[in-house]
N, C-alpha and C. Protein backbone atom coordinates (compact mmCIF):
# COMPACT_ATOMS: atom_id res chain seq x y z
N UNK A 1 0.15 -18.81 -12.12
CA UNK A 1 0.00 -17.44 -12.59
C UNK A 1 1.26 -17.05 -13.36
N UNK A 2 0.90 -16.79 -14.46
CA UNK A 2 2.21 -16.09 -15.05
C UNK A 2 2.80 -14.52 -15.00
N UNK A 3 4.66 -15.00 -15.02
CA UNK A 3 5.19 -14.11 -14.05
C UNK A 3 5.58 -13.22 -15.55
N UNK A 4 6.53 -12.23 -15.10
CA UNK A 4 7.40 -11.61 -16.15
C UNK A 4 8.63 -11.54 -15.66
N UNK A 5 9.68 -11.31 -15.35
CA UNK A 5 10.67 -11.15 -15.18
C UNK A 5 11.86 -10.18 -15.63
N UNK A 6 12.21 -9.38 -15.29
CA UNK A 6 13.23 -8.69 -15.92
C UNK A 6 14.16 -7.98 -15.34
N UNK A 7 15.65 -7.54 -16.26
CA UNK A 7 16.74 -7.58 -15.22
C UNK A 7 16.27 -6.16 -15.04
N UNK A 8 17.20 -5.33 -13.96
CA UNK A 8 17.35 -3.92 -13.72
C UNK A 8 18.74 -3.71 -13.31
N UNK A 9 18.47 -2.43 -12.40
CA UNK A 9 19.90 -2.32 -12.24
C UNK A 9 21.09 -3.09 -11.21
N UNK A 10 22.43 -3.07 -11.65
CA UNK A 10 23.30 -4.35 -10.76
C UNK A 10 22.70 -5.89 -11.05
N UNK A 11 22.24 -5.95 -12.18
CA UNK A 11 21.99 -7.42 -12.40
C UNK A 11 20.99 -8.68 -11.75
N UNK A 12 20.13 -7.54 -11.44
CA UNK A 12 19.18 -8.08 -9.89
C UNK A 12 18.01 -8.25 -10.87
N UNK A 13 17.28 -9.36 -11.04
CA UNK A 13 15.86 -9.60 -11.40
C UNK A 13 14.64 -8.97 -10.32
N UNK A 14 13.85 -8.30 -11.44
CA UNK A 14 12.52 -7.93 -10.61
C UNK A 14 11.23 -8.50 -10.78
N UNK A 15 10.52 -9.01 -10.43
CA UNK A 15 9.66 -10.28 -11.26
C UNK A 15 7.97 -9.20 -10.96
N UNK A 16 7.53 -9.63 -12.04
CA UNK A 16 6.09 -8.67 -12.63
C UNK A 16 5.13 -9.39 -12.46
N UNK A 17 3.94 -8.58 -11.59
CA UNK A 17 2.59 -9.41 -11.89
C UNK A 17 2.31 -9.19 -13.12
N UNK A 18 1.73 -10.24 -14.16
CA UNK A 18 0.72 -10.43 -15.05
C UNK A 18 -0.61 -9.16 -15.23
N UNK A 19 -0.45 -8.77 -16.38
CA UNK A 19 -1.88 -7.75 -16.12
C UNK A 19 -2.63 -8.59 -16.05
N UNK A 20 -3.86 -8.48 -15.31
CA UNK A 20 -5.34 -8.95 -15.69
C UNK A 20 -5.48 -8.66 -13.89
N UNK A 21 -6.63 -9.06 -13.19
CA UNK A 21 -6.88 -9.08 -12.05
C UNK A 21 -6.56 -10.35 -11.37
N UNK A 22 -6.10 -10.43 -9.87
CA UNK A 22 -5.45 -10.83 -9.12
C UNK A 22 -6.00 -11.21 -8.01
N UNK A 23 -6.02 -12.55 -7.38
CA UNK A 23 -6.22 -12.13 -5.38
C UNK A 23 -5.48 -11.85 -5.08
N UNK A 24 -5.56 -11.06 -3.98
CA UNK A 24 -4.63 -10.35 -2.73
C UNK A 24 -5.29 -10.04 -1.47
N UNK A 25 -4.28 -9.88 -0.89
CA UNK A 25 -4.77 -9.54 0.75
C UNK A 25 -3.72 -8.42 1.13
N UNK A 26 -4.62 -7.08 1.60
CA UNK A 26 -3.62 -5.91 2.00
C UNK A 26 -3.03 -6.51 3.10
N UNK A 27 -1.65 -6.31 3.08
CA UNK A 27 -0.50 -6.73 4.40
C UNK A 27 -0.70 -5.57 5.17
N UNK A 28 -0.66 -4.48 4.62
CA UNK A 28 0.23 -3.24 5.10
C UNK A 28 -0.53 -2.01 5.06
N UNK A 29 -0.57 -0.96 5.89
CA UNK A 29 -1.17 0.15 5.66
C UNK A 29 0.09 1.10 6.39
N UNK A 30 0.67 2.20 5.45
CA UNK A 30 1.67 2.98 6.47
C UNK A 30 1.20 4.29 5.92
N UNK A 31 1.61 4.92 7.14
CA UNK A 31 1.27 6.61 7.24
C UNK A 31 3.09 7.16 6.74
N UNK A 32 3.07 7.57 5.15
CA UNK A 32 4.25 8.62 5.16
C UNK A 32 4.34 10.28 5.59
N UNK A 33 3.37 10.41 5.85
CA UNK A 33 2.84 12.22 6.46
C UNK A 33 3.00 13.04 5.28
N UNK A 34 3.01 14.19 5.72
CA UNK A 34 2.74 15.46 4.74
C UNK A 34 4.14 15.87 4.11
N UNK A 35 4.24 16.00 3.00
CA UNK A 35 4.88 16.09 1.86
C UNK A 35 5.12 17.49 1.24
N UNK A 36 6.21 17.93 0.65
CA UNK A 36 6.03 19.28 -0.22
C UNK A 36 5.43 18.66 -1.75
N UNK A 37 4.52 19.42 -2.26
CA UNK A 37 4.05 18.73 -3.59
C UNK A 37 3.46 20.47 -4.30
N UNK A 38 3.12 20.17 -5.80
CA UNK A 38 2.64 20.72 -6.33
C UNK A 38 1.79 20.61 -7.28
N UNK A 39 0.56 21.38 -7.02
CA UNK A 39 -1.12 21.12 -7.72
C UNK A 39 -1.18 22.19 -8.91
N UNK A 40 -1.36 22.03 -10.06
CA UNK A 40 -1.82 23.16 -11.34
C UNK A 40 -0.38 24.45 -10.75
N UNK A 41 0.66 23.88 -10.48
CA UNK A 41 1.99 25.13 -10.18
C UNK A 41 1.96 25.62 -9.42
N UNK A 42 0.90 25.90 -8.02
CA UNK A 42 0.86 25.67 -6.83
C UNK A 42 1.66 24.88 -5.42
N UNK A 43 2.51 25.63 -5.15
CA UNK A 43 2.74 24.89 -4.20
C UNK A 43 1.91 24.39 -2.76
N UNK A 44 2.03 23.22 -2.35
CA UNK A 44 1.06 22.58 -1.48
C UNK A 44 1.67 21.38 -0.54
N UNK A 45 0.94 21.05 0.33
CA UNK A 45 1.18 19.74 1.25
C UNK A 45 0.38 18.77 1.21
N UNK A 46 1.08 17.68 1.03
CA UNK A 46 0.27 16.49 0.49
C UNK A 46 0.61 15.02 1.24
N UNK A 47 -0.45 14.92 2.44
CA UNK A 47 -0.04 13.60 3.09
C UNK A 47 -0.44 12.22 2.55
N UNK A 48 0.53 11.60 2.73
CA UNK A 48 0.49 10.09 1.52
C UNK A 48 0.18 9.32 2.53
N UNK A 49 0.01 7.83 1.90
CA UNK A 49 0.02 7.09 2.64
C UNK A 49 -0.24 5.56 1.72
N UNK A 50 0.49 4.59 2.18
CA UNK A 50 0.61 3.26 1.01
C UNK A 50 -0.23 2.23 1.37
N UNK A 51 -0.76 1.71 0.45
CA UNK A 51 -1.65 0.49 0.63
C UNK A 51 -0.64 -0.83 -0.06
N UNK A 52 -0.24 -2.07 0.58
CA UNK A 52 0.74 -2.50 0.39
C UNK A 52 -0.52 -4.02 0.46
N UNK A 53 -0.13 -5.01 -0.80
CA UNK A 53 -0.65 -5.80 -0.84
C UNK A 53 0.18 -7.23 -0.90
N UNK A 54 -0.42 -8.34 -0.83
CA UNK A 54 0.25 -9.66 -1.15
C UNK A 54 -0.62 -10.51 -1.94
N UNK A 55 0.43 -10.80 -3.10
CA UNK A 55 -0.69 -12.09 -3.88
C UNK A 55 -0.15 -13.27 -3.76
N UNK A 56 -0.83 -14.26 -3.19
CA UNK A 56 -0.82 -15.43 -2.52
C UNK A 56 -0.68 -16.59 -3.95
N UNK A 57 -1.11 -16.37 -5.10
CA UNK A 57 -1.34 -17.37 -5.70
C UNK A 57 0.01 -16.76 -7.09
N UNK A 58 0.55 -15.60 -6.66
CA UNK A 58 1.99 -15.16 -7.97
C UNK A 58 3.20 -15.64 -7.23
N UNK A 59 3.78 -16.23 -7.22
CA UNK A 59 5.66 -16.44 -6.25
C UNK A 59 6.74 -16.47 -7.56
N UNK A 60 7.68 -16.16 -6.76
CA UNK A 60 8.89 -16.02 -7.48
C UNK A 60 10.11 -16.78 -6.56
N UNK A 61 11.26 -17.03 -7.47
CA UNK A 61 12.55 -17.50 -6.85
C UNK A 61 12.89 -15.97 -6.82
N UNK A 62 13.56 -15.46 -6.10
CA UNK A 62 14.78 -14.07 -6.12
C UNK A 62 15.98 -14.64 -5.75
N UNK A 63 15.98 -15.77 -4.94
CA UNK A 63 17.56 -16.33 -4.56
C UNK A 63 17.03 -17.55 -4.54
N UNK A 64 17.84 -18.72 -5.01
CA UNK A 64 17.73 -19.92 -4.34
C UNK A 64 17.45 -20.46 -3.16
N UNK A 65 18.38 -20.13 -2.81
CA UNK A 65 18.40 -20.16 -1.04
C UNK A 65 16.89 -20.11 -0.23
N UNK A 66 16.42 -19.04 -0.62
CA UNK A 66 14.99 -18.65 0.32
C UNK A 66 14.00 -19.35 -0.70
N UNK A 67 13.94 -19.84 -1.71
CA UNK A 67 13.19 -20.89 -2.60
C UNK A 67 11.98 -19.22 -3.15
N UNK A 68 10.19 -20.33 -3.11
CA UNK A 68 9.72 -19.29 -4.28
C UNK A 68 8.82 -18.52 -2.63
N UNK A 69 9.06 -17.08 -3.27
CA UNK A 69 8.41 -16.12 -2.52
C UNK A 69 6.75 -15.50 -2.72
N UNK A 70 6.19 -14.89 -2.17
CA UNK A 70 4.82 -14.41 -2.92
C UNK A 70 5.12 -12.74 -3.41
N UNK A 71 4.99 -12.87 -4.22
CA UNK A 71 4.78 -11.37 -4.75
C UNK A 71 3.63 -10.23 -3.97
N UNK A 72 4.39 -8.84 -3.93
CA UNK A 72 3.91 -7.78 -3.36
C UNK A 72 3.45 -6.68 -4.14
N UNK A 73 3.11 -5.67 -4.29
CA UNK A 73 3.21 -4.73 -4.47
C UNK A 73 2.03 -3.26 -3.86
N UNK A 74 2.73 -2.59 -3.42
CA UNK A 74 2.06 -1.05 -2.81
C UNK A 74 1.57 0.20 -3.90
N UNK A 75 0.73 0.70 -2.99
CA UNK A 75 0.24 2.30 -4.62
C UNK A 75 0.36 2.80 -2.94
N UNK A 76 0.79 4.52 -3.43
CA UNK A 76 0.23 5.32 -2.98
C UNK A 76 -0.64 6.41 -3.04
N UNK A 77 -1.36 6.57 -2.08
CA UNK A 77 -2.25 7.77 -2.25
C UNK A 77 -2.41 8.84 -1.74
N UNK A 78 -2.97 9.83 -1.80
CA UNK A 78 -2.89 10.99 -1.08
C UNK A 78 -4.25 10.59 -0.14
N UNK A 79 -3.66 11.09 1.24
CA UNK A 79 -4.65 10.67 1.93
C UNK A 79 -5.67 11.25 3.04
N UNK A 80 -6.58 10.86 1.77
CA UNK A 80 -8.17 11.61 1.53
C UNK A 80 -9.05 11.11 1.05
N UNK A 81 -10.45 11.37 1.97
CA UNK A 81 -11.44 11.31 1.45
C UNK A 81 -12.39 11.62 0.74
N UNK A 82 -11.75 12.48 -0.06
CA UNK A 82 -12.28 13.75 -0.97
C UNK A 82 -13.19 12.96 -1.90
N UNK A 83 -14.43 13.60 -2.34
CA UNK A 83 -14.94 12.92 -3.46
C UNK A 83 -14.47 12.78 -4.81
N UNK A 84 -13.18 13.20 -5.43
CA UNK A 84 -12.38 12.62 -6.53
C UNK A 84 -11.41 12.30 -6.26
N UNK A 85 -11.22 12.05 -4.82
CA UNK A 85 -9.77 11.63 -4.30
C UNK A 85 -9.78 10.04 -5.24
N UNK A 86 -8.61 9.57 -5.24
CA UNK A 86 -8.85 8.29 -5.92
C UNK A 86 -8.82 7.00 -4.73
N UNK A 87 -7.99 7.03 -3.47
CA UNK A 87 -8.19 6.54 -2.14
C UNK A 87 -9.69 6.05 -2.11
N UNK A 88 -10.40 7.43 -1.65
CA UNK A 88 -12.19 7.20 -1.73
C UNK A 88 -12.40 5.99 -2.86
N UNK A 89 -12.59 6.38 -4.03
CA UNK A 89 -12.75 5.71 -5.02
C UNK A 89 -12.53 4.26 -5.19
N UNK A 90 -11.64 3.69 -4.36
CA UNK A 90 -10.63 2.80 -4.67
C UNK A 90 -11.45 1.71 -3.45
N UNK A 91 -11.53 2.26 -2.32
CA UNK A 91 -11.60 2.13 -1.08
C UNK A 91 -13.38 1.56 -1.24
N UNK A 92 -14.27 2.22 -2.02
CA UNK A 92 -15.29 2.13 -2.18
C UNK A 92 -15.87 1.20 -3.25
N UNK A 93 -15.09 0.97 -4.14
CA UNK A 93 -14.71 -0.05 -5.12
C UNK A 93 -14.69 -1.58 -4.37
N UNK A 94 -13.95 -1.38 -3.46
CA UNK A 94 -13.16 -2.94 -2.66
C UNK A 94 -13.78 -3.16 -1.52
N UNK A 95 -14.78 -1.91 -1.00
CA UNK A 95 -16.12 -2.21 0.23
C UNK A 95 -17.33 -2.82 -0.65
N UNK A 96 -17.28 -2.68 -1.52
CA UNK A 96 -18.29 -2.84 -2.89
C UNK A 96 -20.11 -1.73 -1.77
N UNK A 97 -19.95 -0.81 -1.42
CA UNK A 97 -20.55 0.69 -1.33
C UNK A 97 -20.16 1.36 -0.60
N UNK A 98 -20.56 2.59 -1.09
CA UNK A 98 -19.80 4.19 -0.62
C UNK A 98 -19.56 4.06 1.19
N UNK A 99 -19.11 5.10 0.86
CA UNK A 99 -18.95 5.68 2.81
C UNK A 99 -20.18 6.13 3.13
N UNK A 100 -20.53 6.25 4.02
CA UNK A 100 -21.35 6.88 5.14
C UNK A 100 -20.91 8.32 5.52
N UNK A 101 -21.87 9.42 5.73
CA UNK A 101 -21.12 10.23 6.08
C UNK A 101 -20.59 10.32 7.15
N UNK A 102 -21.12 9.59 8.54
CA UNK A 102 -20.40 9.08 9.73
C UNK A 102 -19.07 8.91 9.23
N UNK A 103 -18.81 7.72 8.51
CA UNK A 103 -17.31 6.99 7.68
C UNK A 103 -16.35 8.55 7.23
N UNK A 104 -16.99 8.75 6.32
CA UNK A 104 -16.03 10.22 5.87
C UNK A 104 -15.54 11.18 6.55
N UNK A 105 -16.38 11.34 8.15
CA UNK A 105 -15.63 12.29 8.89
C UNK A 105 -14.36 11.73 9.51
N UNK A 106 -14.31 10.59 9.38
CA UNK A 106 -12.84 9.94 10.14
C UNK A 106 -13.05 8.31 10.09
N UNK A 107 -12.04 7.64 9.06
CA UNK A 107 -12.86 6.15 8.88
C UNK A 107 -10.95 5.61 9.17
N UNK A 108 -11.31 4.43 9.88
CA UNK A 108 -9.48 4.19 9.82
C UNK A 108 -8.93 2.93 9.05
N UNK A 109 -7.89 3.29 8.58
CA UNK A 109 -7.14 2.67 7.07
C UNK A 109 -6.63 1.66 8.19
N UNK A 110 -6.43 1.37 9.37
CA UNK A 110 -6.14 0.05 9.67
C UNK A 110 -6.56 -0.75 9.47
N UNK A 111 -8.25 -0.33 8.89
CA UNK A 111 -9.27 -1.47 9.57
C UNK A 111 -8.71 -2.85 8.41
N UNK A 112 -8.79 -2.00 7.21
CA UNK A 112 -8.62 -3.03 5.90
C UNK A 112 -7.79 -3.67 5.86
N UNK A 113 -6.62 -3.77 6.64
CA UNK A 113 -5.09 -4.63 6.58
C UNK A 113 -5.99 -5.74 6.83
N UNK A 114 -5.38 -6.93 6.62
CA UNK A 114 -5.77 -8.52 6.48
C UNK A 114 -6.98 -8.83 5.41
N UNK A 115 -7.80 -7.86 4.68
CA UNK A 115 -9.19 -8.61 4.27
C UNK A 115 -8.20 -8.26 2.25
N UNK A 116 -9.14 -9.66 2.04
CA UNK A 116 -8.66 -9.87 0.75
C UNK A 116 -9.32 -8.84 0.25
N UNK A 117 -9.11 -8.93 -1.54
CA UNK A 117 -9.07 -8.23 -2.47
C UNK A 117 -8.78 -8.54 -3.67
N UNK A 118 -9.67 -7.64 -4.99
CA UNK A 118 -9.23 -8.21 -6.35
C UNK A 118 -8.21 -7.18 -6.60
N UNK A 119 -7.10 -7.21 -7.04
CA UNK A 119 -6.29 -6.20 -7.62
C UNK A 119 -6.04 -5.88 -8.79
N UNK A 120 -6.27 -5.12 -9.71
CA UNK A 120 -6.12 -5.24 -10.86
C UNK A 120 -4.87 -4.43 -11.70
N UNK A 121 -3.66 -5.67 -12.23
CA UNK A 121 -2.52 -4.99 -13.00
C UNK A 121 -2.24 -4.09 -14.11
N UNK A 122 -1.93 -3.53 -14.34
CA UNK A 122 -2.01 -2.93 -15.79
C UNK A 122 -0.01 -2.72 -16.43
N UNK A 123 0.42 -2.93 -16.98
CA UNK A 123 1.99 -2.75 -17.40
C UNK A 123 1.70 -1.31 -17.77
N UNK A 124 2.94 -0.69 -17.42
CA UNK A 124 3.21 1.04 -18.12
C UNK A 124 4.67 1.28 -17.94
N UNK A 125 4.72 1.80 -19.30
CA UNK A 125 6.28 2.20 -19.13
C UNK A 125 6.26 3.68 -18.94
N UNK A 126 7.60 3.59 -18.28
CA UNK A 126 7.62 5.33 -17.80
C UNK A 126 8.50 6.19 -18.84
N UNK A 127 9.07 7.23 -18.67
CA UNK A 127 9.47 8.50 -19.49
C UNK A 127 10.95 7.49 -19.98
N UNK A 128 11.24 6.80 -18.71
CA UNK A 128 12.74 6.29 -18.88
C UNK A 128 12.72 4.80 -19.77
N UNK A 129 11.33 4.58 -20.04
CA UNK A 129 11.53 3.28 -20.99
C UNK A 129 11.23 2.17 -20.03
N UNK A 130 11.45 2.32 -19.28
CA UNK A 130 11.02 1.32 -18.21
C UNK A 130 9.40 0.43 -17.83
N UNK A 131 9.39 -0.79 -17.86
CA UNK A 131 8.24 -1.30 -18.01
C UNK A 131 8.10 -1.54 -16.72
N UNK A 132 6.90 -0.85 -16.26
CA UNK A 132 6.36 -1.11 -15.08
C UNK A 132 4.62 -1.58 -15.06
N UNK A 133 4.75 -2.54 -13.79
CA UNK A 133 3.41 -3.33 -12.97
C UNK A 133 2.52 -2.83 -12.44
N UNK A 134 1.74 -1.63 -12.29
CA UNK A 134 1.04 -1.05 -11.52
C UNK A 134 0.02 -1.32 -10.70
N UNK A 135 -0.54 -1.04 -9.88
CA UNK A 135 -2.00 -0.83 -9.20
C UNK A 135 -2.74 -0.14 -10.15
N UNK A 136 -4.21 -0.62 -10.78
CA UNK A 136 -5.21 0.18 -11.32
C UNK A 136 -6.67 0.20 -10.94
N UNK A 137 -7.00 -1.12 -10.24
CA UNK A 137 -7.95 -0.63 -9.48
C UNK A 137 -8.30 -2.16 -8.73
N UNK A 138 -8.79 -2.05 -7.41
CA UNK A 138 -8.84 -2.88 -6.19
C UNK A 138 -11.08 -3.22 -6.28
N UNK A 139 -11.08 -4.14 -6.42
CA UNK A 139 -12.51 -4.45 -6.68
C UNK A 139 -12.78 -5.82 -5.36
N UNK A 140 -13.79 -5.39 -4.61
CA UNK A 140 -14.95 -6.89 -4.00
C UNK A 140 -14.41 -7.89 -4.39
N UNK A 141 -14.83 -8.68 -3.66
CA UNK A 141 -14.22 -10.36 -3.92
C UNK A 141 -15.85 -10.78 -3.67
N UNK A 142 -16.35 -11.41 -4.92
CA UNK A 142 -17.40 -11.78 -4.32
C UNK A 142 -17.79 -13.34 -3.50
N UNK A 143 -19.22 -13.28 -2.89
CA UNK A 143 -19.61 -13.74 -2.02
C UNK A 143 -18.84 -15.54 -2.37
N UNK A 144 -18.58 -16.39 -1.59
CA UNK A 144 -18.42 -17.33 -1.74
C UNK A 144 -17.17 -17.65 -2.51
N UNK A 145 -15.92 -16.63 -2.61
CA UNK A 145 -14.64 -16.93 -3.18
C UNK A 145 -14.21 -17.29 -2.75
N UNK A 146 -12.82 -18.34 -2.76
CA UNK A 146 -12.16 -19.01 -1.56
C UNK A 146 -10.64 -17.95 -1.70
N UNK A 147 -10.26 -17.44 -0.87
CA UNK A 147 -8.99 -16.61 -0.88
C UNK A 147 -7.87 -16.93 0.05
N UNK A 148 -6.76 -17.32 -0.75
CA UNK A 148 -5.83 -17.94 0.18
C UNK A 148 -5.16 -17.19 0.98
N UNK A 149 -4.47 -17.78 1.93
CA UNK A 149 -4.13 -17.34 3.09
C UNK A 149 -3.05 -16.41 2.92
N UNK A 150 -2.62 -15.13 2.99
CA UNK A 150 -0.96 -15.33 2.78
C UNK A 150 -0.11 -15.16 3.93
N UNK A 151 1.04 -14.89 3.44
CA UNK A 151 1.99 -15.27 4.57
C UNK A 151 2.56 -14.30 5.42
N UNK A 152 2.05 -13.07 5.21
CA UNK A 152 2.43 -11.82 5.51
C UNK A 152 1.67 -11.39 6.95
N UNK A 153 1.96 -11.43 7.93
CA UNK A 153 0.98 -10.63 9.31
C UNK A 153 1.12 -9.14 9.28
N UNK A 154 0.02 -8.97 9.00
CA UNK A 154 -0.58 -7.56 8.51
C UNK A 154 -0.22 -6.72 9.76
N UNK A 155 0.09 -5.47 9.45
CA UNK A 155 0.01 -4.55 10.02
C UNK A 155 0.04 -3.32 9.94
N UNK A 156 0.31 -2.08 10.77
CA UNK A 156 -0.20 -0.91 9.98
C UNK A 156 1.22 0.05 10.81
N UNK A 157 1.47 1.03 10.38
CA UNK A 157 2.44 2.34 10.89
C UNK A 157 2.20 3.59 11.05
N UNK A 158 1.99 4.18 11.81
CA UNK A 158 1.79 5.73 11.94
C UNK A 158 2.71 6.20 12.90
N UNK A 159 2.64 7.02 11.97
CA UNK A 159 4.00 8.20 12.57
C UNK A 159 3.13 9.04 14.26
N UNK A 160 2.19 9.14 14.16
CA UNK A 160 2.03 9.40 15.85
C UNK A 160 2.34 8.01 16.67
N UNK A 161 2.23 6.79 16.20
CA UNK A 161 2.29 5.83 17.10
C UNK A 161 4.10 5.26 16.84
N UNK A 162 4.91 5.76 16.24
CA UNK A 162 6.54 5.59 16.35
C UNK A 162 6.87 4.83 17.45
N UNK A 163 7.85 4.09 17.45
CA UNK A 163 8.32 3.38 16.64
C UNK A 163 7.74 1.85 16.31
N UNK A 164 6.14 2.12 16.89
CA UNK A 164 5.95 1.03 16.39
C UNK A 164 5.64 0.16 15.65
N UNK A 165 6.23 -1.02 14.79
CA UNK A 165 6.23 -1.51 13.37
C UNK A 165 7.28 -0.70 12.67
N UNK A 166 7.73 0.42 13.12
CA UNK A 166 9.21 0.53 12.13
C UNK A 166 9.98 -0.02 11.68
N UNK A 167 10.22 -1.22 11.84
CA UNK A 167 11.10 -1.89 11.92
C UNK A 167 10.54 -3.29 10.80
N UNK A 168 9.37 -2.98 10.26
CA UNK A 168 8.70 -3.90 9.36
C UNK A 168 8.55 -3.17 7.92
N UNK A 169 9.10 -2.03 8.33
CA UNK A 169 9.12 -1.24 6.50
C UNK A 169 10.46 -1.27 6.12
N UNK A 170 10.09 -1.28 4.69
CA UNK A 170 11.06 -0.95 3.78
C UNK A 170 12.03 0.08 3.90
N UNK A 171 13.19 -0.29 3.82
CA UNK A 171 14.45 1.18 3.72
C UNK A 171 13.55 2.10 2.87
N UNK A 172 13.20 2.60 2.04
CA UNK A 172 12.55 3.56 0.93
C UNK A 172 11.50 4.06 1.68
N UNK A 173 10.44 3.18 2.14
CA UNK A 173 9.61 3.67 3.25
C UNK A 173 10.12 4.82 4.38
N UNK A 174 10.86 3.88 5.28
CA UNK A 174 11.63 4.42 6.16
C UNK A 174 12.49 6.21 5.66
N UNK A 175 12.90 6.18 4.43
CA UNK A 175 14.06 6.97 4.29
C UNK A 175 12.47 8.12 3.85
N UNK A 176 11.20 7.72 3.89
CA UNK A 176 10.68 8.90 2.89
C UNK A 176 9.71 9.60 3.89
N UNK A 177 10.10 8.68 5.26
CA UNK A 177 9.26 9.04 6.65
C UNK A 177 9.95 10.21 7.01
N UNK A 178 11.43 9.69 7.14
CA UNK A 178 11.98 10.59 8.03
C UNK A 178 12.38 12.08 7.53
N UNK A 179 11.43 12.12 5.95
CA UNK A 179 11.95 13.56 5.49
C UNK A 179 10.38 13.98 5.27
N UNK A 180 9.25 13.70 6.22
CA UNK A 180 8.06 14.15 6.20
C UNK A 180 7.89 15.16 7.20
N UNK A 181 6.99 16.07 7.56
CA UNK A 181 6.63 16.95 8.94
C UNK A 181 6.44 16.80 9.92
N UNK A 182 5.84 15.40 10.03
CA UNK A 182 5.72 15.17 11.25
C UNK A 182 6.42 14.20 11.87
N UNK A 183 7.18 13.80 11.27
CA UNK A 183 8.77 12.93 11.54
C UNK A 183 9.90 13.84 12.71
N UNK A 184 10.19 14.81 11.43
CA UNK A 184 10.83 15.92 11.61
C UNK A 184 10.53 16.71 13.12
N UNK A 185 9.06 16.26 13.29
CA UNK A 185 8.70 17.67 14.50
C UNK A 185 8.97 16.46 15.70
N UNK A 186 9.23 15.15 15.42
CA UNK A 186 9.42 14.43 16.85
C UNK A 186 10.60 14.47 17.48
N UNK A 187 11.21 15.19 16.61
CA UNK A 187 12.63 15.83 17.23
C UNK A 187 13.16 14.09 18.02
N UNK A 188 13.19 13.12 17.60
CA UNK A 188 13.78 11.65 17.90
C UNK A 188 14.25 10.99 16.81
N UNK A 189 15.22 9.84 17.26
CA UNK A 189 15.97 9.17 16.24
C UNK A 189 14.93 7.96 16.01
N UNK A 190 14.82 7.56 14.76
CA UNK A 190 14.29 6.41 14.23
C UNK A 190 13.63 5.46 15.23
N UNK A 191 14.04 5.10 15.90
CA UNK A 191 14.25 3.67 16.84
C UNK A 191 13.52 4.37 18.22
N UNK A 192 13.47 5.73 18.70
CA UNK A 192 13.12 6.41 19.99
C UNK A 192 11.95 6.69 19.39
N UNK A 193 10.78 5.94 20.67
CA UNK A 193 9.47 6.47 20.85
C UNK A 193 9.25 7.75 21.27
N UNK A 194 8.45 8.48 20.60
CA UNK A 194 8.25 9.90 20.89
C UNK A 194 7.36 9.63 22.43
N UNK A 195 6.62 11.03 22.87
CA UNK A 195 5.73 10.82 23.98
C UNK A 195 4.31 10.98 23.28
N UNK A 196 3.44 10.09 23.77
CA UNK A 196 2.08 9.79 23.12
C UNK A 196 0.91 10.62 24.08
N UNK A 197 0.11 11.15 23.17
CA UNK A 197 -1.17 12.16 23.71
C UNK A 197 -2.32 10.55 24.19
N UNK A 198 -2.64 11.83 25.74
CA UNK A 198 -3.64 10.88 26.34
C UNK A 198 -4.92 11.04 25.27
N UNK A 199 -22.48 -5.29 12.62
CA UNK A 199 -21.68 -5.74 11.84
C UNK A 199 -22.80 -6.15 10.57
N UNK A 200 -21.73 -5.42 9.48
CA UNK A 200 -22.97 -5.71 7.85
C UNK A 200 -21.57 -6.43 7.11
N UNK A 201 -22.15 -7.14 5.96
CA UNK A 201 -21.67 -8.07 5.01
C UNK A 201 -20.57 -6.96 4.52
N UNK A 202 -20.21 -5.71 4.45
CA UNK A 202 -19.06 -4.85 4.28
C UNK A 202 -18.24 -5.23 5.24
N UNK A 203 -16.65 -5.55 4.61
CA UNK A 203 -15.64 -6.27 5.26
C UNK A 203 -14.81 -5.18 5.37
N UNK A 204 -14.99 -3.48 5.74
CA UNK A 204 -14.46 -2.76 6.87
C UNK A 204 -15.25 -1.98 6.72
């Protein structure tokens, strides 16, 4: 698979998926909670949450030492099931059919960690000139694809279930938890567990 490569800042290479579509397998599902945001100049609260993938068949060197790695990359979404939410959309795309309305009253984003996926890249540069890899849309793998394994043991994070899997996210992750609402209301340090309240051919 061809890579891209390019420097950034402190001299550190960041290596690019290829546009076109991709296998992957979601690693990761984390809960960042509710957010200050703003809709049409509205101020509002907006709980996120990242879908974090691995492509098994893109690797890169980043150091010698650790040899070639598999390439990652996460989108986030606001997280909802709204009918133009793009989550829904996305989510329903990569079940290859809609939700149920059972599903829509409460469907859980754990379920999807480990099951492959097509991912599809698109390059965009931002305001700053910067060429970036994106997420543009997550499609079915159809019947009879062979999808490799990757190397990542999936798992998922929520901030009611602290601290567990903390310790498997990203500093940036981590730093964007602990300035969410419901971080904040566990009145605990990072590392301290809060106290906890007492089949069809679709692959979740």
């Amino acid at each position: 698979m061809s890579l891209i490569a390019k420097e950034t800042g402190g001299n550190r290479q960041r290596a690019m998926l290829a546009e076109g579509t991709h296998l992957a397998r979601c690693y990761a599902i984390v809960d960042l909670g509710n957010h200050d945001d703003t809709y049409k100049g509205e101020p509002r609260k907006r709980r996120k949450v990242i879908l974090a993938f691995e492509f098994p068949q893109s690797t890169h060197i980043f150091r010698p030492e650790d040899g070639e790695q598999t390439l990652t990359k996460s989108k986030t979404f606001t997280n909802s099931l709204s009918e133009k939410g793009t989550l829904r959309k996305m989510l329903q795309s990569w079940r290859g059919r809609a939700f149920t309305q059972e599903e829509l009253q409460g469907f859980d984003l754990a379920s999807v960690t480990g099951h492959p996926v097509q991912v599809g890249i698109i390059h965009w540069t931002n305001d700053s000139g910067e060429k970036l890899d994106i997420i543009d849309s997550l499609i079915a793998c159809p019947k009879g694809l062979e999808i490799p394994e990757g190397s990542r043991e999936p798992y998922s994070y929520s901030i009611s279930e602290h601290p567990k899997n903390w310790d498997k996210l990203a500093p940036w992750m981590q730093n964007e938890i602990q300035n969410s609402d419901e971080f904040k209301a566990l009145n605990t340090s990072p590392d301290q567990a809060p106290e906890q309240a007492e089949s069809s051919d679709c692959p979740f």
